[in-house]
C-alpha atoms as a PDB file:
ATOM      1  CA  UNK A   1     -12.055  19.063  10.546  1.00  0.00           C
ATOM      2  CA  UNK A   2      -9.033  21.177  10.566  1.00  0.00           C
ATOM      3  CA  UNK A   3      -9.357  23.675   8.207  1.00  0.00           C
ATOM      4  CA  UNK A   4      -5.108  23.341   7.346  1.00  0.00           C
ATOM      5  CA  UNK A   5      -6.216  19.466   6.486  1.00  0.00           C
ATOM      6  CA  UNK A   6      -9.327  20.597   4.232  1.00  0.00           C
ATOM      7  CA  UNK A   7      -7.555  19.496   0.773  1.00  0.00           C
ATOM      8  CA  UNK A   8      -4.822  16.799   2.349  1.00  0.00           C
ATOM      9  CA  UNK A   9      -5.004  13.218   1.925  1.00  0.00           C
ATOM     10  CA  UNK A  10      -3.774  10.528   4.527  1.00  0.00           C
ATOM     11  CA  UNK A  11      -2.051   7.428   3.090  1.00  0.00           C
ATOM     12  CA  UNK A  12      -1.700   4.402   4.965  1.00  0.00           C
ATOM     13  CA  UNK A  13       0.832   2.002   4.332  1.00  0.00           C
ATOM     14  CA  UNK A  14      -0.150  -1.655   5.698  1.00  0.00           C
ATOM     15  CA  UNK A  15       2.758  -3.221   7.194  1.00  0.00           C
ATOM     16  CA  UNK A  16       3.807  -6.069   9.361  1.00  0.00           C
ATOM     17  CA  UNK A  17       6.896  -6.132  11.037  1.00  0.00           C
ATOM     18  CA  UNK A  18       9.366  -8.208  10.704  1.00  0.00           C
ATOM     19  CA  UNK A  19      10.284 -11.072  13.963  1.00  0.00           C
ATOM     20  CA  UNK A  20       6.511 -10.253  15.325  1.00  0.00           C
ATOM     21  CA  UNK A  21       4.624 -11.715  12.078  1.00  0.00           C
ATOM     22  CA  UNK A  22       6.015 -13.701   9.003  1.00  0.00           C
ATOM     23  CA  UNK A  23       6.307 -11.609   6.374  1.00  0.00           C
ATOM     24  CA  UNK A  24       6.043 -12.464   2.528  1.00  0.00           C
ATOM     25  CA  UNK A  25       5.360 -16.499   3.216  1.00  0.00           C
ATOM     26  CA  UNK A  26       4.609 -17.474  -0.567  1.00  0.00           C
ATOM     27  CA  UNK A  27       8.074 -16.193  -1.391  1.00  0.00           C
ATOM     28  CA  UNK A  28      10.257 -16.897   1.226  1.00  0.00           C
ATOM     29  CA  UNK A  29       8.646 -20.624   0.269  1.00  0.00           C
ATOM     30  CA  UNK A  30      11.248 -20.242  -2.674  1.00  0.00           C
ATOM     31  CA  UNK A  31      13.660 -17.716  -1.618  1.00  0.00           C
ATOM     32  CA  UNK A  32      13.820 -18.807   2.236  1.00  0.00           C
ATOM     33  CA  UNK A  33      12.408 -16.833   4.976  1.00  0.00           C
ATOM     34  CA  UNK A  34      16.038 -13.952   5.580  1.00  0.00           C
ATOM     35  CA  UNK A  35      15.722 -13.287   2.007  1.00  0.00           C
ATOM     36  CA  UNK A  36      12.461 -12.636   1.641  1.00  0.00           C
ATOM     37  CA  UNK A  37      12.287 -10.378   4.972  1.00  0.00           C
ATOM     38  CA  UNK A  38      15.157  -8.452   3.459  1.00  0.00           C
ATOM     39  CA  UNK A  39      12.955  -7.969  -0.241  1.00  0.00           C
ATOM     40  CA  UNK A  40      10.126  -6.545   2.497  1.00  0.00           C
ATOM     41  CA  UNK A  41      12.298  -4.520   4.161  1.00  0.00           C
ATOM     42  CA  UNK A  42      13.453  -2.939   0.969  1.00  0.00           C
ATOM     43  CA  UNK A  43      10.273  -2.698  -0.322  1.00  0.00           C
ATOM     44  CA  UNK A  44       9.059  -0.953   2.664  1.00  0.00           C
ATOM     45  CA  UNK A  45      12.041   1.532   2.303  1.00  0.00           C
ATOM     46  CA  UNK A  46      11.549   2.156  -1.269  1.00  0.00           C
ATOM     47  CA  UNK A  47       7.753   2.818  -0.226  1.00  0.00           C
ATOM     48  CA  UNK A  48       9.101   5.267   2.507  1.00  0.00           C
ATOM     49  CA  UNK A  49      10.953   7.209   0.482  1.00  0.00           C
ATOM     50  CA  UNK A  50       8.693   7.610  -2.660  1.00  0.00           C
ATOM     51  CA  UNK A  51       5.798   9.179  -0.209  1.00  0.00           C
ATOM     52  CA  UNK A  52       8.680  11.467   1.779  1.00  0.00           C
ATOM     53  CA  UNK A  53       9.553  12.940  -1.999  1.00  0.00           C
ATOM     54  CA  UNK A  54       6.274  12.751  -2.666  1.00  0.00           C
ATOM     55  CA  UNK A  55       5.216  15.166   0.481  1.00  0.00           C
ATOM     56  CA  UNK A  56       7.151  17.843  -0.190  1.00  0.00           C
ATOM     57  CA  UNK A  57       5.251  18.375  -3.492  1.00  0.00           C
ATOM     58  CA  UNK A  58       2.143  17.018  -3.010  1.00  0.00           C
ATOM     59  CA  UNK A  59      -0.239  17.887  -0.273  1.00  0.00           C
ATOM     60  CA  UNK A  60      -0.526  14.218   1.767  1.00  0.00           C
ATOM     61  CA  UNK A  61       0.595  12.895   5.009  1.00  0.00           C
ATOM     62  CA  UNK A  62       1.805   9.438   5.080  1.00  0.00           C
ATOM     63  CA  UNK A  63       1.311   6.964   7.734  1.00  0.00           C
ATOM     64  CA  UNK A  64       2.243   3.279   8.453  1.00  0.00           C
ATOM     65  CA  UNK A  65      -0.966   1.334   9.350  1.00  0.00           C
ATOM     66  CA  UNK A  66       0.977  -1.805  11.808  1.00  0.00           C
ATOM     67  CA  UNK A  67       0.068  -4.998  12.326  1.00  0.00           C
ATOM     68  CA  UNK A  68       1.128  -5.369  15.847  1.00  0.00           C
ATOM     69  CA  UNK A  69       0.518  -3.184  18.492  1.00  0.00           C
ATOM     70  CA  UNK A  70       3.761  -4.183  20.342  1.00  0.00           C
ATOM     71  CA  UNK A  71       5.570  -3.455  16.515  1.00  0.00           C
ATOM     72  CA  UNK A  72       4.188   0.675  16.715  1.00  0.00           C
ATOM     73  CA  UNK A  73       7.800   1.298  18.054  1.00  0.00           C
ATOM     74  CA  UNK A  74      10.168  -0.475  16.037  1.00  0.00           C
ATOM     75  CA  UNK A  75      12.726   1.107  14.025  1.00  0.00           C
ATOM     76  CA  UNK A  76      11.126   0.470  10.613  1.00  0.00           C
ATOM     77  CA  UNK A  77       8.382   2.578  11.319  1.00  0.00           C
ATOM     78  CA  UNK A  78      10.236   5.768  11.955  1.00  0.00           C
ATOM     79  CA  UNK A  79       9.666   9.058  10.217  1.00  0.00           C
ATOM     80  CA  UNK A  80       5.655   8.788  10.038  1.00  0.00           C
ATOM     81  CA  UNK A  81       3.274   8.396  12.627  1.00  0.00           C
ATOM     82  CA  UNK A  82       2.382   4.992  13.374  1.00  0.00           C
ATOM     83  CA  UNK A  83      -1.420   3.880  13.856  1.00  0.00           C
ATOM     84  CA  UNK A  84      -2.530   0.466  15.097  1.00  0.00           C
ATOM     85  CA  UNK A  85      -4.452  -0.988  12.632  1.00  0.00           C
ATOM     86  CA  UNK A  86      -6.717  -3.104  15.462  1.00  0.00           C
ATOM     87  CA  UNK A  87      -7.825  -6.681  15.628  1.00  0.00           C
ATOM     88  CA  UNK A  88      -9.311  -8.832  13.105  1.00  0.00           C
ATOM     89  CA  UNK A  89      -8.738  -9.644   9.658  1.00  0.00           C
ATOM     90  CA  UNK A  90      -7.695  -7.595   6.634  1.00  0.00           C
ATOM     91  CA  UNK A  91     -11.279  -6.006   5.915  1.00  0.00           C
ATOM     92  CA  UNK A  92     -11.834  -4.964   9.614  1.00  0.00           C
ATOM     93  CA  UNK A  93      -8.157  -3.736   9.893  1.00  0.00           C
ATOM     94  CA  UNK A  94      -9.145  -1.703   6.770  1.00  0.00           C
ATOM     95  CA  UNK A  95     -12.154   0.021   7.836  1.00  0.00           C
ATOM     96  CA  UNK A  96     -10.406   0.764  11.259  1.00  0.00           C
ATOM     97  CA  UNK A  97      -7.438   2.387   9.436  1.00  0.00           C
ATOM     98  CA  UNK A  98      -9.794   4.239   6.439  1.00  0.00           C
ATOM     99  CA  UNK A  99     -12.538   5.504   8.835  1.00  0.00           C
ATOM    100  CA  UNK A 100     -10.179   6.754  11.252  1.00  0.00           C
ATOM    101  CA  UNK A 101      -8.254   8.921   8.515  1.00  0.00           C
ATOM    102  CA  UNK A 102     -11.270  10.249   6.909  1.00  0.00           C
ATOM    103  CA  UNK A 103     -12.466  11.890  10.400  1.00  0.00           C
ATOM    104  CA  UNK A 104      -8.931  13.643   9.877  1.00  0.00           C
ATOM    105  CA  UNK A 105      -8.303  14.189   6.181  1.00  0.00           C
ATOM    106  CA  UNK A 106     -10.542  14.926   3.042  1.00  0.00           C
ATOM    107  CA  UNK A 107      -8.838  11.981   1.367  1.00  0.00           C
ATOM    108  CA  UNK A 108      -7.637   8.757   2.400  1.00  0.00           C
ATOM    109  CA  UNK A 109      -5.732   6.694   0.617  1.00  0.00           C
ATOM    110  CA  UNK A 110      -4.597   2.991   2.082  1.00  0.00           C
ATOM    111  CA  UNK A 111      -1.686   0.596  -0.076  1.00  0.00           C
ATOM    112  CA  UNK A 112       0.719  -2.141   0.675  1.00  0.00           C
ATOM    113  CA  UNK A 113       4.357  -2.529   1.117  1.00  0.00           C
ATOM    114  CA  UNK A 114       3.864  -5.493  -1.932  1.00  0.00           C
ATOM    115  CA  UNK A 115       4.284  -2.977  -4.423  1.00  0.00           C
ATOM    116  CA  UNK A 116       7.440  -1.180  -4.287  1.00  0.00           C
ATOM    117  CA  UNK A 117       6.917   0.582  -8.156  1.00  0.00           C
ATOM    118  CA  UNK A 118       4.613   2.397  -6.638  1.00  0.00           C
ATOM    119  CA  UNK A 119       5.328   5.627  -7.668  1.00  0.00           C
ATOM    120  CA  UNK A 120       4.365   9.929  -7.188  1.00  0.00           C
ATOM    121  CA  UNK A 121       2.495   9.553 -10.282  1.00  0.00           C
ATOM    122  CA  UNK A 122       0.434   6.793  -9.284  1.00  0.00           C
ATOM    123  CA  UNK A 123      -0.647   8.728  -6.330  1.00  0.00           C
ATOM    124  CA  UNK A 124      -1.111  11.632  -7.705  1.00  0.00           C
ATOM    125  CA  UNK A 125      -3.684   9.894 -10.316  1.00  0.00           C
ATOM    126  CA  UNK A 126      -5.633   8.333  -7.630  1.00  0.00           C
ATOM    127  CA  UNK A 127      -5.931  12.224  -5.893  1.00  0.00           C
ATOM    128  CA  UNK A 128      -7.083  13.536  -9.300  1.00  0.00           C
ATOM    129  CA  UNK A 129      -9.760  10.293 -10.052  1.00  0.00           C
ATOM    130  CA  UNK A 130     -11.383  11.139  -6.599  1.00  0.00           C
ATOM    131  CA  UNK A 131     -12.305  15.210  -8.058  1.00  0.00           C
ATOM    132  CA  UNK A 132     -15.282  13.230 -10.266  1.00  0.00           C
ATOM    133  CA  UNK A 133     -15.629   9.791  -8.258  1.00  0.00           C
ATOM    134  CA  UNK A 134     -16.201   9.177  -4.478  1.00  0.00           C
ATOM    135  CA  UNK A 135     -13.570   5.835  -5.083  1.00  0.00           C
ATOM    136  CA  UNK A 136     -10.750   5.062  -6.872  1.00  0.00           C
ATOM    137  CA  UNK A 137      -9.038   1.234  -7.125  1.00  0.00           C
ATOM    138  CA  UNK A 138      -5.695   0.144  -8.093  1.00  0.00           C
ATOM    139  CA  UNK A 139      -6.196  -3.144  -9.403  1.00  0.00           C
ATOM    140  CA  UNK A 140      -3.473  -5.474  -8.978  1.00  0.00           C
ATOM    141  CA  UNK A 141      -2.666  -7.582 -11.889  1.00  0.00           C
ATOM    142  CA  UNK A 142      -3.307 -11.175 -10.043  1.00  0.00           C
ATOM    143  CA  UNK A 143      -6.849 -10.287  -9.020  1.00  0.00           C
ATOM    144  CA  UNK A 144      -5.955  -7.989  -5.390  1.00  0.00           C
ATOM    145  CA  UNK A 145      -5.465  -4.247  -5.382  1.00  0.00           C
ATOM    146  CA  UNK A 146      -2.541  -2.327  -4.742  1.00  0.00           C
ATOM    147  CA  UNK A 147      -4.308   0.949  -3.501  1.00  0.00           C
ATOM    148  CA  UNK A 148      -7.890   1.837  -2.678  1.00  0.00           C
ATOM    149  CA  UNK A 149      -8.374   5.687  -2.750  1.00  0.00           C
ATOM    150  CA  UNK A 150     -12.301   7.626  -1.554  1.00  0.00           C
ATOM    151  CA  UNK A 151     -13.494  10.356  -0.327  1.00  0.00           C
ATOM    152  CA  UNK A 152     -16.325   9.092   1.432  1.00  0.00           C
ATOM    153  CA  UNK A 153     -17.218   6.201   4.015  1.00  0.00           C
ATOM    154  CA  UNK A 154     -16.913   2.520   3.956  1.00  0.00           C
ATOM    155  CA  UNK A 155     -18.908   0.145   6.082  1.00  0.00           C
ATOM    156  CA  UNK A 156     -17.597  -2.029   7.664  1.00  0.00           C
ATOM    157  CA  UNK A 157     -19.664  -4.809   5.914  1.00  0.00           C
ATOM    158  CA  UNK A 158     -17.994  -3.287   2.916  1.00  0.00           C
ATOM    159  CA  UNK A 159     -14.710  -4.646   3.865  1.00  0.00           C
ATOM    160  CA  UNK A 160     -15.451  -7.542   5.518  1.00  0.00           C
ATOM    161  CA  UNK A 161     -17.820  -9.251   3.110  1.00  0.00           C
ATOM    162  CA  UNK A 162     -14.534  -9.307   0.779  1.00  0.00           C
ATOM    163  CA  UNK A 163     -12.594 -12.685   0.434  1.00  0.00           C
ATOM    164  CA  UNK A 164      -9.129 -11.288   0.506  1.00  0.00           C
ATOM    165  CA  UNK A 165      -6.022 -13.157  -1.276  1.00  0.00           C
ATOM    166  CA  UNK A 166      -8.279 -14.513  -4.001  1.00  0.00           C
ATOM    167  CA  UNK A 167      -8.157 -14.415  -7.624  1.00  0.00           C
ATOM    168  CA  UNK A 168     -10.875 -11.881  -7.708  1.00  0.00           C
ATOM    169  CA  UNK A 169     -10.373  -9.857  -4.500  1.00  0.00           C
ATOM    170  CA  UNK A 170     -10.350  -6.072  -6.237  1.00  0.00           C
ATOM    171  CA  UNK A 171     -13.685  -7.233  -8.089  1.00  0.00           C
ATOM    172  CA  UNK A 172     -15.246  -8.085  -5.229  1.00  0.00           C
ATOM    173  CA  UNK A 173     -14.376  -4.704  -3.289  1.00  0.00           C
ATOM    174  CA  UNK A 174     -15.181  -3.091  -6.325  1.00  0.00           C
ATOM    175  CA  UNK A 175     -18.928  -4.321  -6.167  1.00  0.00           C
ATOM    176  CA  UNK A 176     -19.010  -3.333  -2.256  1.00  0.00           C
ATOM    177  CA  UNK A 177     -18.304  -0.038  -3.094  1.00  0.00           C
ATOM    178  CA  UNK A 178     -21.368   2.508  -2.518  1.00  0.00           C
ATOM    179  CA  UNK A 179     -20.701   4.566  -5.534  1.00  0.00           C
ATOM    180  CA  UNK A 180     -19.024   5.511  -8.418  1.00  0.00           C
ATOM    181  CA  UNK A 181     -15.276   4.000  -8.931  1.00  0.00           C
ATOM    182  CA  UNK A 182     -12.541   4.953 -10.824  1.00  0.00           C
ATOM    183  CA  UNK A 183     -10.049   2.369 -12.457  1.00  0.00           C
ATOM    184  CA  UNK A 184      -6.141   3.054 -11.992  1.00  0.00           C
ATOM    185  CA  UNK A 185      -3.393   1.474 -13.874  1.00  0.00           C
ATOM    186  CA  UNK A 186      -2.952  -2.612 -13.019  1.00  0.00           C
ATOM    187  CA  UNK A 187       0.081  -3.068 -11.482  1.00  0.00           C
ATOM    188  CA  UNK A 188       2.263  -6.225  -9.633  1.00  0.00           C
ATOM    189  CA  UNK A 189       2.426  -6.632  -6.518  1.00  0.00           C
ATOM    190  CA  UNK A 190       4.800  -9.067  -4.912  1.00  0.00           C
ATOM    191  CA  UNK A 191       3.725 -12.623  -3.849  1.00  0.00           C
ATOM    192  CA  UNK A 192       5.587 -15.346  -5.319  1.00  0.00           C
ATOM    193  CA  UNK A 193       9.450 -15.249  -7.566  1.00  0.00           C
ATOM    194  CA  UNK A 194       7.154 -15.012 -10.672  1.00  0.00           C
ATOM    195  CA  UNK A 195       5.516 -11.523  -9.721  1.00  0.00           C
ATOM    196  CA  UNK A 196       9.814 -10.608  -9.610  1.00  0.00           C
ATOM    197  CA  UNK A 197      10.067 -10.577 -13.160  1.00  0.00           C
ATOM    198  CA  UNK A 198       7.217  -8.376 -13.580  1.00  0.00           C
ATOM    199  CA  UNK A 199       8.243  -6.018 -10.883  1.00  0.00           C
ATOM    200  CA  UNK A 200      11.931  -5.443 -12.707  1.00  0.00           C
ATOM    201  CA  UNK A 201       9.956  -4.268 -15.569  1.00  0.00           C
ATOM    202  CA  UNK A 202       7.424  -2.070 -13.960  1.00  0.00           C
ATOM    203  CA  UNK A 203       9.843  -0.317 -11.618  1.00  0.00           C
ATOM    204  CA  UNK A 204      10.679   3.095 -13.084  1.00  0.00           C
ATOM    205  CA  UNK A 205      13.535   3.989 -15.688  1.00  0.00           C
ATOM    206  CA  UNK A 206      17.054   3.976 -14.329  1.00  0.00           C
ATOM    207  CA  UNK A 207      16.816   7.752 -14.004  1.00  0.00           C
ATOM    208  CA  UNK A 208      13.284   8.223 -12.516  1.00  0.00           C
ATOM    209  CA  UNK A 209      14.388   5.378  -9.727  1.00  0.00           C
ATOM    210  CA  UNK A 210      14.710   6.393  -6.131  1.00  0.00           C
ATOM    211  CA  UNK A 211      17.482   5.433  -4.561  1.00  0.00           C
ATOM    212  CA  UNK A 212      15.986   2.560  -2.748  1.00  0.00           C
ATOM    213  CA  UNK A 213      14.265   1.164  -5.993  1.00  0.00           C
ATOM    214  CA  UNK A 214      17.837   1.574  -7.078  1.00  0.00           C
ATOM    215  CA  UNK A 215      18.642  -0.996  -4.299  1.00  0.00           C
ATOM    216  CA  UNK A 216      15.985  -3.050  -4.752  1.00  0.00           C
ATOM    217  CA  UNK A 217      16.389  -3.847  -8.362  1.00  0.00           C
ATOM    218  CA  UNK A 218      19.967  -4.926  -7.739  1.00  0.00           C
ATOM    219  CA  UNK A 219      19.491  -6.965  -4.884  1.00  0.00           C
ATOM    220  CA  UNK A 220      16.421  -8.739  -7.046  1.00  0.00           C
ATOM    221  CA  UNK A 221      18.962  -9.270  -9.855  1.00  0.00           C
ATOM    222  CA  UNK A 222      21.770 -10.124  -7.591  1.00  0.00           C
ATOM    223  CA  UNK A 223      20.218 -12.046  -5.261  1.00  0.00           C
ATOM    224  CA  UNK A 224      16.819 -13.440  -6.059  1.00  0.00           C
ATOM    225  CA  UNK A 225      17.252 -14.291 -10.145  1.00  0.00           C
END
């Protein structure tokens, strides 16, 4: 391992892009299918820009983890390096992404683009579980995670024995896990108009927003409420 990437952490933000996959279905079942691509869209920017602030203070290097091999050069996923997440479903996309950032980095850290609250603070609490546990899980308040944070390997097993979208998805990854786990704050994350509520109130305080949370909340109460 690089000795310069001893103490880093690689994040991983899973991503589809937009026109090559359908994006935020549950929601754009309510909202229609432009709207809710533009509430991803900002959602992935917000996510952007929290992890570039977050860089220049915190010692990680953020990647987006794509969908579609054909979507590694699109103009949404500019500004980090770009990594094909692979074949298969979620858990096997996973492991691909996880393993292939902990042969490069002490940490890895892997999150959606479903919760744009996501903040420096968050991140930096998953860093600091990971100095006493080998895991650390942000569990998302409908039963899913938001972020999944270790230090060590994951079999593939691991991932793939997990029924993802369920009620009790960050349970069940949570009993996969080898060893010990740390809990993070529960969080939203974005599936359906209800979670938008929720999401208003979690995003930070007007003066702690960034500028594209900023965005975000105004297009959610102009637009969407």
């Amino acid at each position: 391992m690089n000795s310069s990437r001893l103490n880093s952490t690689g994040i991983a933000v899973f991503v589809k892009t937009p026109g090559l996959s359908p994006v935020k279905t549950r929601l754009a079942a309510t909202i229609g299918p432009a709207a809710a691509e533009q509430f991803y869209v900002l959602c992935t920017e917000a996510i952007r820009e929290t992890l570039e602030a977050a860089s220049k203070t915190m010692n990680i290097v953020p990647f987006w983890a794509v969908g579609e091999e054909e979507g590694l050069t699109h103009s949404l996923w500019q500004g980090f390096e770009a990594l094909y997440t692979g074949e298969g479903g979620l858990g096997e996309r996973q492991h691909n992404i996880y393993q292939s950032l902990l042969a490069r980095y002490q940490r890895v850290i892997l999150i959606g683009a479903d919760a744009p609250q996501l903040s420096s603070g968050h991140l930096n609490n998953a860093i600091e579980a990971l100095q006493s546990n080998s895991f650390a899980l942000g569990p998302a308040v409908d039963g899913g995670y938001y972020l999944l944070a270790g230090r060590a390997a994951i079999a593939r097993d691991m991932w793939t024995n997990v029924t993802y979208s369920a009620a009790d998805t960050g349970e069940q990854l949570l009993g996969q896990l080898p060893s010990k786990t740390a809990l993070l704050e529960p969080i939203t994350d974005v599936d359906t108009i209800e979670d938008i509520s929720a999401l208003q109130r979690e995003l930070p305080a007007e003066n702690f927003r960034s500028n594209r949370q900023k965005i975000l909340v105004n297009y959610i109460v102009r637009d969407i409420n």
